[in-house]
C-alpha atoms as a PDB file:
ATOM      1  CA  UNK A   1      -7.057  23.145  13.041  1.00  0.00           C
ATOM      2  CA  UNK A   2      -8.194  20.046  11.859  1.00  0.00           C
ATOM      3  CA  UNK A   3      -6.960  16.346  10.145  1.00  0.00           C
ATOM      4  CA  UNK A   4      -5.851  19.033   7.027  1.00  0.00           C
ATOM      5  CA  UNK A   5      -3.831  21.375   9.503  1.00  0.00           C
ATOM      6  CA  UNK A   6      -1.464  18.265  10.882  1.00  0.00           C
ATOM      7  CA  UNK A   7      -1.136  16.541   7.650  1.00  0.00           C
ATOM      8  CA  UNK A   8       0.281  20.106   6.651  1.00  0.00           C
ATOM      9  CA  UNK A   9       2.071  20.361   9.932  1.00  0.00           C
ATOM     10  CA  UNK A  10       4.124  17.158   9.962  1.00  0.00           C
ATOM     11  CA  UNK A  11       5.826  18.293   6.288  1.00  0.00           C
ATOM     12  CA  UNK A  12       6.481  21.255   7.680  1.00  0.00           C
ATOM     13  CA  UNK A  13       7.982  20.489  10.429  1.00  0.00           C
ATOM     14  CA  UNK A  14      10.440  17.785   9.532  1.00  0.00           C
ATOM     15  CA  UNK A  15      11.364  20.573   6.100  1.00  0.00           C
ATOM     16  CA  UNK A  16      12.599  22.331   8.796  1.00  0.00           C
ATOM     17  CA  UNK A  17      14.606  20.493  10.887  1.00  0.00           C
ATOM     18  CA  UNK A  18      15.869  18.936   8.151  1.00  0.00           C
ATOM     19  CA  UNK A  19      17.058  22.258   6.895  1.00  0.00           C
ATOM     20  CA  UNK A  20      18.935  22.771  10.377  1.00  0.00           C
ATOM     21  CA  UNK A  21      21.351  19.524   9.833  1.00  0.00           C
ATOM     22  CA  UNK A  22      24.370  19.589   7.243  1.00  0.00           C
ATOM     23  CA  UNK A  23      25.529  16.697   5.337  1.00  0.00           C
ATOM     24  CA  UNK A  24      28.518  17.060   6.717  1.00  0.00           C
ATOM     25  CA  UNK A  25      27.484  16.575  10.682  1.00  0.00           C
ATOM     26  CA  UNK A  26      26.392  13.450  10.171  1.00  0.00           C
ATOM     27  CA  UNK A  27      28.996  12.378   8.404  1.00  0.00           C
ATOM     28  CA  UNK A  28      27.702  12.248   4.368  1.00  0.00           C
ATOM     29  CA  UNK A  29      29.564  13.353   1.804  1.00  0.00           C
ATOM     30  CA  UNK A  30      28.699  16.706   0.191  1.00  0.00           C
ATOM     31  CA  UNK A  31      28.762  16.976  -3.964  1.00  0.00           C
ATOM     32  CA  UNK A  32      28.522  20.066  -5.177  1.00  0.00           C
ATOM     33  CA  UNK A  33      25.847  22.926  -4.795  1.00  0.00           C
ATOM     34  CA  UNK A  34      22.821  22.266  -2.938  1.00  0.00           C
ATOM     35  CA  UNK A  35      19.529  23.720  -3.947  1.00  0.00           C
ATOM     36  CA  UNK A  36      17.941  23.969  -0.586  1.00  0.00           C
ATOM     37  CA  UNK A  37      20.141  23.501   3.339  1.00  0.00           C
ATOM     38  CA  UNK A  38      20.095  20.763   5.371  1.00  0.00           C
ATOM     39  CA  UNK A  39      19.403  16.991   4.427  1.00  0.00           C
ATOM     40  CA  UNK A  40      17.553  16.164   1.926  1.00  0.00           C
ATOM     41  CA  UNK A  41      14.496  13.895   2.117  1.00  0.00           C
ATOM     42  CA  UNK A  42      16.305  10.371   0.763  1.00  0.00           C
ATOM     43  CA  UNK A  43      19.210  11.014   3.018  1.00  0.00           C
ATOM     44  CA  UNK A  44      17.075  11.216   6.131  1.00  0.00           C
ATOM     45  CA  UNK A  45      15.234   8.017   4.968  1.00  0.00           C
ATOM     46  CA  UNK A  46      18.658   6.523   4.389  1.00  0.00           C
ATOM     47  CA  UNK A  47      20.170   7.543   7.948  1.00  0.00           C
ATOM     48  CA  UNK A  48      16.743   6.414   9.278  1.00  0.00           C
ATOM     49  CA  UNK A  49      16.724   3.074   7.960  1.00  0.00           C
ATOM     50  CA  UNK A  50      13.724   3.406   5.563  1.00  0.00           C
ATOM     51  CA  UNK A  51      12.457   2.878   2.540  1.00  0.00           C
ATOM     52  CA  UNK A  52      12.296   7.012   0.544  1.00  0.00           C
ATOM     53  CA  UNK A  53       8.931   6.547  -0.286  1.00  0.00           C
ATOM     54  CA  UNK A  54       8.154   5.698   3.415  1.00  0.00           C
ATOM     55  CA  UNK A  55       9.568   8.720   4.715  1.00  0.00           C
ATOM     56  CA  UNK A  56       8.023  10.345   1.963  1.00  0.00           C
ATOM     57  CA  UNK A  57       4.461   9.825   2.989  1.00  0.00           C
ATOM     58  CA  UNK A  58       5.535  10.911   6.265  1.00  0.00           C
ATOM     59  CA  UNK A  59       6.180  14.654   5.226  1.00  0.00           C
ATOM     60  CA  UNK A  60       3.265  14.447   3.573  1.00  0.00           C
ATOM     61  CA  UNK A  61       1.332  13.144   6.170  1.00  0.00           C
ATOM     62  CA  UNK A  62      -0.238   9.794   5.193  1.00  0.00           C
ATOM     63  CA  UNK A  63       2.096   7.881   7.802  1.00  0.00           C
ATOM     64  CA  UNK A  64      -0.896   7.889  10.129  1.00  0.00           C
ATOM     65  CA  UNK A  65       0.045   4.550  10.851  1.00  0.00           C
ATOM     66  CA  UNK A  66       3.522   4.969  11.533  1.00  0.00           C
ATOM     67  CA  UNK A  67       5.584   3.271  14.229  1.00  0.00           C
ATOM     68  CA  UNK A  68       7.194   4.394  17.125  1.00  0.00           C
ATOM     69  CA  UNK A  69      10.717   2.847  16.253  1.00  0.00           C
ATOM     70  CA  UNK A  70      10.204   4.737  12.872  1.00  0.00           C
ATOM     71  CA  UNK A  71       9.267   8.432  14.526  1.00  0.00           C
ATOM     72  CA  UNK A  72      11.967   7.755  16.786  1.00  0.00           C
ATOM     73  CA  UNK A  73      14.908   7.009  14.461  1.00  0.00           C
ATOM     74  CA  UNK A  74      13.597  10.072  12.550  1.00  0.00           C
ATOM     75  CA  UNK A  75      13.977  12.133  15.754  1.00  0.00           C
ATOM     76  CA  UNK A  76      17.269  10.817  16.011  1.00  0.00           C
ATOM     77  CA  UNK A  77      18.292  11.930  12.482  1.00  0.00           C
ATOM     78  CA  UNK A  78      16.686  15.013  12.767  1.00  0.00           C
ATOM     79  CA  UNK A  79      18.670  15.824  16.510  1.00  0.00           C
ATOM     80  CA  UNK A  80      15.309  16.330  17.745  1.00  0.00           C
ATOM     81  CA  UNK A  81      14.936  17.609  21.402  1.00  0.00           C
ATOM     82  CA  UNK A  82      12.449  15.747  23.907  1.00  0.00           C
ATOM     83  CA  UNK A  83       9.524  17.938  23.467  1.00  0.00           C
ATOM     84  CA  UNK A  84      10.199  18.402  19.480  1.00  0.00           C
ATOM     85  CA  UNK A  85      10.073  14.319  19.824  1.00  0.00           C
ATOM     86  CA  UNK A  86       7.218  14.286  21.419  1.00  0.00           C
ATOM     87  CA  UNK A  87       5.164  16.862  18.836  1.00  0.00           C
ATOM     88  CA  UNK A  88       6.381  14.726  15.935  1.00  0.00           C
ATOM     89  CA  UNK A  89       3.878  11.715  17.502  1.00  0.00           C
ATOM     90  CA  UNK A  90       1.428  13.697  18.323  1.00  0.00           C
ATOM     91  CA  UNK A  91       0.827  15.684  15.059  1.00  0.00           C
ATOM     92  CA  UNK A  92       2.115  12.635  13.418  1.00  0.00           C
ATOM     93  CA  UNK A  93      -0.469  10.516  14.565  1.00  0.00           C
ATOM     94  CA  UNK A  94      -3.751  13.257  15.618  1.00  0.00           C
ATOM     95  CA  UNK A  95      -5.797  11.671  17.989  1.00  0.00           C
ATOM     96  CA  UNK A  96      -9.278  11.967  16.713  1.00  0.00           C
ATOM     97  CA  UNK A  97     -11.967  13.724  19.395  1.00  0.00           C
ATOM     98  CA  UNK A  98     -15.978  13.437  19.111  1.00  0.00           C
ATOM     99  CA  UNK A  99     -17.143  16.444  16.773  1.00  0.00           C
ATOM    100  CA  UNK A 100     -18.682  18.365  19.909  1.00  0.00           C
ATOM    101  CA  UNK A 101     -17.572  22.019  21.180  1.00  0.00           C
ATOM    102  CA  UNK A 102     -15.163  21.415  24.461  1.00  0.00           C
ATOM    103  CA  UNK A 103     -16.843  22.968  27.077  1.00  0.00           C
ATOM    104  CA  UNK A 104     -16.399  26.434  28.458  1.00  0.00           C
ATOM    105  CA  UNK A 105     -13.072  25.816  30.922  1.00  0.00           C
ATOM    106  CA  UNK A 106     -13.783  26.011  34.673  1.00  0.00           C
ATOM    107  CA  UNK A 107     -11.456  26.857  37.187  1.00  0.00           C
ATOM    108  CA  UNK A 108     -12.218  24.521  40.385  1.00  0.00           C
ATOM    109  CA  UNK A 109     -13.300  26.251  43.595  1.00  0.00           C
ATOM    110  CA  UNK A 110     -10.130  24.560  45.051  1.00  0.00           C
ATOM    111  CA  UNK A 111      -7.027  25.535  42.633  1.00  0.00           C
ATOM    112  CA  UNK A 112      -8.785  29.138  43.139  1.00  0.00           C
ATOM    113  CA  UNK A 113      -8.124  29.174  47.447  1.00  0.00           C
ATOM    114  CA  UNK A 114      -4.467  27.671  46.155  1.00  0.00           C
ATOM    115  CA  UNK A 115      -3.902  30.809  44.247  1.00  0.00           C
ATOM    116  CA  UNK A 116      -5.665  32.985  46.714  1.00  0.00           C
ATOM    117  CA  UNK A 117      -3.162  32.042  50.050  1.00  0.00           C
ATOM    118  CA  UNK A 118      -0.048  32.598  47.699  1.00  0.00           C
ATOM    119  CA  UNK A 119      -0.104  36.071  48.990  1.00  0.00           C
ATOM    120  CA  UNK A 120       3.799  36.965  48.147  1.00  0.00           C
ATOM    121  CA  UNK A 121       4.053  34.984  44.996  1.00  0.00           C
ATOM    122  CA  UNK A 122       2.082  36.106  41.297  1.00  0.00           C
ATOM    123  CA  UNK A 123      -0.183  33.184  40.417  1.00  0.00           C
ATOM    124  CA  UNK A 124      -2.610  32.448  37.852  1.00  0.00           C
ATOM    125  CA  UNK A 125      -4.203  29.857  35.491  1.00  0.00           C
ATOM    126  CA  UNK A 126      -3.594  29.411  31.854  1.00  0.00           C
ATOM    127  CA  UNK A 127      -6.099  27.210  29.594  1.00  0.00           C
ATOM    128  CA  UNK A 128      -4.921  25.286  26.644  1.00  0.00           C
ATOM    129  CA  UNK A 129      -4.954  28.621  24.512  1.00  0.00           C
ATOM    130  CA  UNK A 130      -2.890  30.837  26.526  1.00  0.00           C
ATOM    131  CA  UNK A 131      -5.678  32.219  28.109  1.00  0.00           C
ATOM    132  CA  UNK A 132      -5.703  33.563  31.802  1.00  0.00           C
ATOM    133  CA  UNK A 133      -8.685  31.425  33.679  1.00  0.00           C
ATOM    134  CA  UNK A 134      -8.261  32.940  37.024  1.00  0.00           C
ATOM    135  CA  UNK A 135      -5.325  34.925  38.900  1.00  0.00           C
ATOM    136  CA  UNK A 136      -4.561  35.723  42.819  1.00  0.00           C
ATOM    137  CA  UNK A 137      -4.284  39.390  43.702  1.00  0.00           C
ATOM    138  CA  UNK A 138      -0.896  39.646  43.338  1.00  0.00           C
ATOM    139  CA  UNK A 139      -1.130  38.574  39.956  1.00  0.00           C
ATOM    140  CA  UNK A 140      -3.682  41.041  39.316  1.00  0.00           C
ATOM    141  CA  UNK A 141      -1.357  43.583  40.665  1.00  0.00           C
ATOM    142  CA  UNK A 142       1.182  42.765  38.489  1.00  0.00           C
ATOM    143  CA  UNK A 143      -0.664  42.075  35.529  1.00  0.00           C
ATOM    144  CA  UNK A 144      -3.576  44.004  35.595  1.00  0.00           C
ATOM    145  CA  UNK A 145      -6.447  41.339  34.594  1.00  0.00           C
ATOM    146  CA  UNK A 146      -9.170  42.557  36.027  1.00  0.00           C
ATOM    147  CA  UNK A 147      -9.422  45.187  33.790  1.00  0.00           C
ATOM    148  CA  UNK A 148      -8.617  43.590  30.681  1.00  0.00           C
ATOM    149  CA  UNK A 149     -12.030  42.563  29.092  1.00  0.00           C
ATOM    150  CA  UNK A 150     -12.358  38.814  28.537  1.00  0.00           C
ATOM    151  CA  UNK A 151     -11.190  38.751  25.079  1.00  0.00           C
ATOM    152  CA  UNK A 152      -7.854  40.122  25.961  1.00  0.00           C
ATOM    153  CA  UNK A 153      -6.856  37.606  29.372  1.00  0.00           C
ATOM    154  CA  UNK A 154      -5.152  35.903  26.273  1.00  0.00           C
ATOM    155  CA  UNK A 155      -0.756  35.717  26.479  1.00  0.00           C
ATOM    156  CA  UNK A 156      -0.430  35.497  22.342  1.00  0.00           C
ATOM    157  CA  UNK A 157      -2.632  38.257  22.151  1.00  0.00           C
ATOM    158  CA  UNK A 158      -1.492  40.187  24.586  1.00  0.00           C
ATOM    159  CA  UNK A 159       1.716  40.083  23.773  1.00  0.00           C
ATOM    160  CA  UNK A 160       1.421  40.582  20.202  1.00  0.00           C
ATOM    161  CA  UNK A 161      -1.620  42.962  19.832  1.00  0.00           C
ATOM    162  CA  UNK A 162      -1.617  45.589  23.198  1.00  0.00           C
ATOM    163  CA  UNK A 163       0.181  48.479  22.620  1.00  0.00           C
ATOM    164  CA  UNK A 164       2.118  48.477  25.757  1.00  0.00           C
ATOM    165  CA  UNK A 165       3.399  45.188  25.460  1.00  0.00           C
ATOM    166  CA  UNK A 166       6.675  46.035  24.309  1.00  0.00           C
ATOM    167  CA  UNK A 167       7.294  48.350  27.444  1.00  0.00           C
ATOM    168  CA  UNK A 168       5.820  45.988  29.705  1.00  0.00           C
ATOM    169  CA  UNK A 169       8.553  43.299  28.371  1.00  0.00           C
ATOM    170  CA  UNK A 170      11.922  44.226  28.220  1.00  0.00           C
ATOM    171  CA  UNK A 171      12.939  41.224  26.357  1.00  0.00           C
ATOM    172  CA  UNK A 172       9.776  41.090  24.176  1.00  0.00           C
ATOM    173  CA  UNK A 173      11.528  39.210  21.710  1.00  0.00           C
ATOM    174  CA  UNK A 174      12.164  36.331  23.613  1.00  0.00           C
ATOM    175  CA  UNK A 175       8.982  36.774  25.430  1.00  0.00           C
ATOM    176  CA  UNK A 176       7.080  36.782  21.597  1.00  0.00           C
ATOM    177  CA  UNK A 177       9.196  33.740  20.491  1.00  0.00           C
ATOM    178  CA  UNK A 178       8.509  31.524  23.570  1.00  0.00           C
ATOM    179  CA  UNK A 179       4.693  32.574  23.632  1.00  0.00           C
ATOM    180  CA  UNK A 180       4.777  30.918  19.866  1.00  0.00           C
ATOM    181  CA  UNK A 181       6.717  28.292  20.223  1.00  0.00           C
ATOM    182  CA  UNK A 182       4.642  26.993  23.360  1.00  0.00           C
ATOM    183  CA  UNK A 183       1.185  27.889  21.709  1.00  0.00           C
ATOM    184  CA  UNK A 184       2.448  25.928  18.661  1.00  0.00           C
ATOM    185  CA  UNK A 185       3.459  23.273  20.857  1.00  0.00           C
ATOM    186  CA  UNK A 186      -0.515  23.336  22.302  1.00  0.00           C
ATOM    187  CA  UNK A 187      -1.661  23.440  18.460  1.00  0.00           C
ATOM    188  CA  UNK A 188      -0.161  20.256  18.179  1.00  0.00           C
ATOM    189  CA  UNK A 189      -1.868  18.546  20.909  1.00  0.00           C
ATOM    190  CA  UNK A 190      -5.444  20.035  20.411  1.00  0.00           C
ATOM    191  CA  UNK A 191      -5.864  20.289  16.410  1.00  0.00           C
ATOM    192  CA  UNK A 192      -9.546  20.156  16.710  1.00  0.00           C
ATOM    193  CA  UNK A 193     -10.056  23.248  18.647  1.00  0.00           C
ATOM    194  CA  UNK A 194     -11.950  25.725  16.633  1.00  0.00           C
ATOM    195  CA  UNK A 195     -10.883  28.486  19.551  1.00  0.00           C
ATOM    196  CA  UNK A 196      -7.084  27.442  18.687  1.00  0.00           C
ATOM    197  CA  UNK A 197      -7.394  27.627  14.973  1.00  0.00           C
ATOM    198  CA  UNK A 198      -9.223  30.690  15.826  1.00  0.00           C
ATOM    199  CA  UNK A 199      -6.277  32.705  17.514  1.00  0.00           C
ATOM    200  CA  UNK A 200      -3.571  31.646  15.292  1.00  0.00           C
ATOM    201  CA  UNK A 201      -5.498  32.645  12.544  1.00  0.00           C
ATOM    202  CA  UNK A 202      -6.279  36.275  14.217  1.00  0.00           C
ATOM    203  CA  UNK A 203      -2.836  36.592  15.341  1.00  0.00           C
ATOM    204  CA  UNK A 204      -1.413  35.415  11.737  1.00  0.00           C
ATOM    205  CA  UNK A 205      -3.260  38.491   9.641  1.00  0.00           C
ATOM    206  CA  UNK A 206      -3.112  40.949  12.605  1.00  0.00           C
ATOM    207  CA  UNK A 207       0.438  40.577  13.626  1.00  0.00           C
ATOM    208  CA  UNK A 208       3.921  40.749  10.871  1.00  0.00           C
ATOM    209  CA  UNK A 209       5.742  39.557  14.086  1.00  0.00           C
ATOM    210  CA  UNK A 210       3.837  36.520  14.519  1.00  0.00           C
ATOM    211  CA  UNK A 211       3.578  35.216  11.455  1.00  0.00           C
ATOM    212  CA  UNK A 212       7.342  35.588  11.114  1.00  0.00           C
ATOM    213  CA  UNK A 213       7.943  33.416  14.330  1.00  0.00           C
ATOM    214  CA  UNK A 214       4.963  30.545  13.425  1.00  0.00           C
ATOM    215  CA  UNK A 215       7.055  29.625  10.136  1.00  0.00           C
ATOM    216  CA  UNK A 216       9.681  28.710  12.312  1.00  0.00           C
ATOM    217  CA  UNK A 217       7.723  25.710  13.605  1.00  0.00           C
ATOM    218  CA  UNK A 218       9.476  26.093  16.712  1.00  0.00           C
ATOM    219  CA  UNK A 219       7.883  24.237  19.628  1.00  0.00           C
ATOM    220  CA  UNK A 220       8.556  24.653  23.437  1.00  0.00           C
ATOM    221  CA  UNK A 221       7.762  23.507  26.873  1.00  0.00           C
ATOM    222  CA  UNK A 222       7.655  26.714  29.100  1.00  0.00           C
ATOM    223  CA  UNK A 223       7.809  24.786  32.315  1.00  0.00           C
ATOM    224  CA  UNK A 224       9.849  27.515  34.185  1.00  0.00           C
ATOM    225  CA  UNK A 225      12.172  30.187  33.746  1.00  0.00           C
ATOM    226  CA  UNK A 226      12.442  33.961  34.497  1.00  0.00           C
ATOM    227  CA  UNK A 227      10.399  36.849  32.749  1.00  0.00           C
ATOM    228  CA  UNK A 228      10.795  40.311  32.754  1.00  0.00           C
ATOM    229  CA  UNK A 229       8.324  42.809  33.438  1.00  0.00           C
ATOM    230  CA  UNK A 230       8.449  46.766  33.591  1.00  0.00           C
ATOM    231  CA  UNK A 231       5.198  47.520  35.580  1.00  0.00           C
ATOM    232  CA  UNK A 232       3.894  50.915  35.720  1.00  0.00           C
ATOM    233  CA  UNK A 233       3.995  51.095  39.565  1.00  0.00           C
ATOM    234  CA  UNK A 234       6.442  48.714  41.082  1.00  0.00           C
ATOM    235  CA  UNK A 235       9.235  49.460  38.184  1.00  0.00           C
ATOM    236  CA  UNK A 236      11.356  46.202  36.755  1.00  0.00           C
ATOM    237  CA  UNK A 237      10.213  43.184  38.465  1.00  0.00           C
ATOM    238  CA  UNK A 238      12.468  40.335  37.273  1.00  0.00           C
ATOM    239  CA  UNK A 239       9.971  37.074  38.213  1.00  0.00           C
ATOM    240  CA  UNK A 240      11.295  33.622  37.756  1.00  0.00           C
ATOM    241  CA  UNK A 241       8.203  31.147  37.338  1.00  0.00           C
ATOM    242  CA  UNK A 242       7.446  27.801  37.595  1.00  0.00           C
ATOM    243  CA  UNK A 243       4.032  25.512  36.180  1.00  0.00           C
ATOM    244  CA  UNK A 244       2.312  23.077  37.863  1.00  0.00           C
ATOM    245  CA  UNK A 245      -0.450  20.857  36.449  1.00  0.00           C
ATOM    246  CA  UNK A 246      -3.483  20.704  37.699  1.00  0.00           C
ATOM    247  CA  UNK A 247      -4.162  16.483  37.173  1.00  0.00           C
ATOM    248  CA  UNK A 248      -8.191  16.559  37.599  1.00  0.00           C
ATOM    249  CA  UNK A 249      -8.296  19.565  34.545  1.00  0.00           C
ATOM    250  CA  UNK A 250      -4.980  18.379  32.121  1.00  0.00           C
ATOM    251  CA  UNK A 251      -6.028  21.684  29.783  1.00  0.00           C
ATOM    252  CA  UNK A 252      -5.305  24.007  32.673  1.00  0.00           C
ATOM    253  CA  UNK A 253      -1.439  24.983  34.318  1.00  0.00           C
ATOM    254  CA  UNK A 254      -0.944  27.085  37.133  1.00  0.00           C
ATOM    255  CA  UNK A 255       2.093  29.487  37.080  1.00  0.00           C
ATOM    256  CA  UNK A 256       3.873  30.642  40.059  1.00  0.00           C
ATOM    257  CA  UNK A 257       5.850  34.198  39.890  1.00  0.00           C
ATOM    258  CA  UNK A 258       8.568  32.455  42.595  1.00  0.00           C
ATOM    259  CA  UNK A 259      11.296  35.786  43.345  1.00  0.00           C
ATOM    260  CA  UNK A 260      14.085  35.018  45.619  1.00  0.00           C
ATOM    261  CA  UNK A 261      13.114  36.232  49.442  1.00  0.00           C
ATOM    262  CA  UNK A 262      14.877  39.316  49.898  1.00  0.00           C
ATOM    263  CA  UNK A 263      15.108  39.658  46.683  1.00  0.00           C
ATOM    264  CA  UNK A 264      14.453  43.939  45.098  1.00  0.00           C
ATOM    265  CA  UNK A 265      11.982  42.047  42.764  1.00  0.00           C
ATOM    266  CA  UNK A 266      10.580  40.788  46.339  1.00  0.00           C
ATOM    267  CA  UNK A 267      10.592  43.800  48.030  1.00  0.00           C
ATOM    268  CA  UNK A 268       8.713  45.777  45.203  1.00  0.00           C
ATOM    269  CA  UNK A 269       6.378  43.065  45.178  1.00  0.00           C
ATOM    270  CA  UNK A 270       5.491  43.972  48.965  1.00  0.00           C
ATOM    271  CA  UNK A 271       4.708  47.366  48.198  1.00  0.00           C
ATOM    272  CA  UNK A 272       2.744  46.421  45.381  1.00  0.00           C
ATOM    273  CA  UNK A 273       0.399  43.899  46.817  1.00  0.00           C
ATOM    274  CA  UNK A 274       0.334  47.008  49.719  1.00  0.00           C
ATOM    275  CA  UNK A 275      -0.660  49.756  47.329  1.00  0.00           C
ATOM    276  CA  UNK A 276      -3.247  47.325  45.599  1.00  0.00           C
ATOM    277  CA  UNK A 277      -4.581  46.588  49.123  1.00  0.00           C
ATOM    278  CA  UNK A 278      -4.779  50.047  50.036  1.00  0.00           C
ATOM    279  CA  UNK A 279      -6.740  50.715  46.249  1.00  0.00           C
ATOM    280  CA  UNK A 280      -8.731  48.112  46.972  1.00  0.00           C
ATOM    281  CA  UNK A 281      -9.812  49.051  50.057  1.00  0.00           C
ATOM    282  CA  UNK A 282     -10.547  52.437  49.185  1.00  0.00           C
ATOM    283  CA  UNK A 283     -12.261  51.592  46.182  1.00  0.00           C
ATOM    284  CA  UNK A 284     -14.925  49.597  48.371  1.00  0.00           C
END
């Protein structure tokens, strides 16, 4: 994903939120059949306060140079949310990074002994692609890491490509349609990463499902909530999470399986980091 992708990715984006709005709820009249939903591309430069041909070059990305007072009274026509606001900058305006590979992520010594004495809580890292950097026991329990091989510790491909991952999630739909909209959301910010482009473009010939859910341009922050999770052993584990960021490494988040104390979810968790104690043990 390069300069090319976001110049393609800001038109595509604003078609469709502008397809989400009718005349009507912002208070234009409405004459006759429409071609196409939503607002079309004068009215959103009129409700905006620019010139068409301004807004034009927006969608088709040549407003490289735009303004914040202009993004922002787009987002305001557009009823953008916070974090759809803030992916119109930044794909809007690409920041441009030295044409040298990123180097292979690292996860610190220290965030490793944080996930490590989180003995009753899941934990693990994620890198800017979804992929699993480094996990507690626990979260090996649960998830089963250590025996994926490398290339699979990735979410969007786990989710979309393993066979079991529409037993494992209950609400895989949701699960599939948040994984998208917050890897889209990462797309944004990192354009230049080959590895990004990379997985999309797997994911986009392998996967019906995920193509379907990428042309929705749907972009979310998945700071915290609650998944779902049938595991093999411990049955349905129902995990709310939150993310932390990890300041000295901004690519890297840590997520925390939090269950309420006393919880069933809690008390299968028990026995699960038991039995994988007792596996591990006899293993050695």
């Amino acid at each position: 994903m390069d300069g090319d992708w976001t110049e393609a990715e800001v038109g595509d984006f604003l078609r469709s939120r502008r397809a989400r709005i009718r005349p009507e709820e912002v208070g234009l009249p409405v004459y006759g059949r429409r071609r196409v939903p939503g607002l079309r591309r004068e009215e959103v430069a009129q409700l905006a306060g620019v010139s068409v041909d301004y807004y034009v070059r927006l969608e088709q990305g040549r407003g490289t140079n735009v303004s914040d007072a202009v993004l922002d009274a787009v987002a305001r026509v557009l009823r953008l949310d916070e974090t759809e606001h803030a992916y119109l900058r930044t794909v809007a305006r690409p920041r441009r990074q030295p044409g040298r590979p990123a180097p292979a992520p690292r996860v610190r010594p220290g965030v490793q002994l944080i996930l490590d004495g989180l003995e009753r809580n899941p934990a693990l890292v994620l890198g800017r692609r979804m992929e699993v950097l480094a996990w507690n026991a626990l979260g090996d329990a649960v998830n089963g890491f250590s025996r994926m091989a490398p290339a699979e510790r990735y979410m969007p491909r786990h989710v979309f490509l393993a066979p079991d991952a529409r037993d494992l999630y209950p609400e895989w739909a949701a699960v599939a349609a948040q994984t998208v909209a917050h890897l889209r959301l990462n797309a944004g910010r990192y354009a230049d990463d080959p590895g990004l482009c990379a997985l999309v473009g797997e994911l986009s010939v392998k996967s019906e499902d995920f193509r379907r859910l990428w042309a929705d341009h749907e972009v979310r922050e998945c700071a915290y909530g609650v998944k779902k999770i049938r595991h093999p052993v411990a049955g349905l584990l129902t995990l709310p999470y939150e993310t932390l960021a990890v300041p000295a490494d901004p690519d890297q988040t840590i997520v925390v399986y939090t269950p309420e104390p006393g919880s069933e979810t809690a008390e299968r968790l028990a026995l699960l980091g038991s039995w994988k104690a007792t596996a591990t043990a006899t293993a050695d």
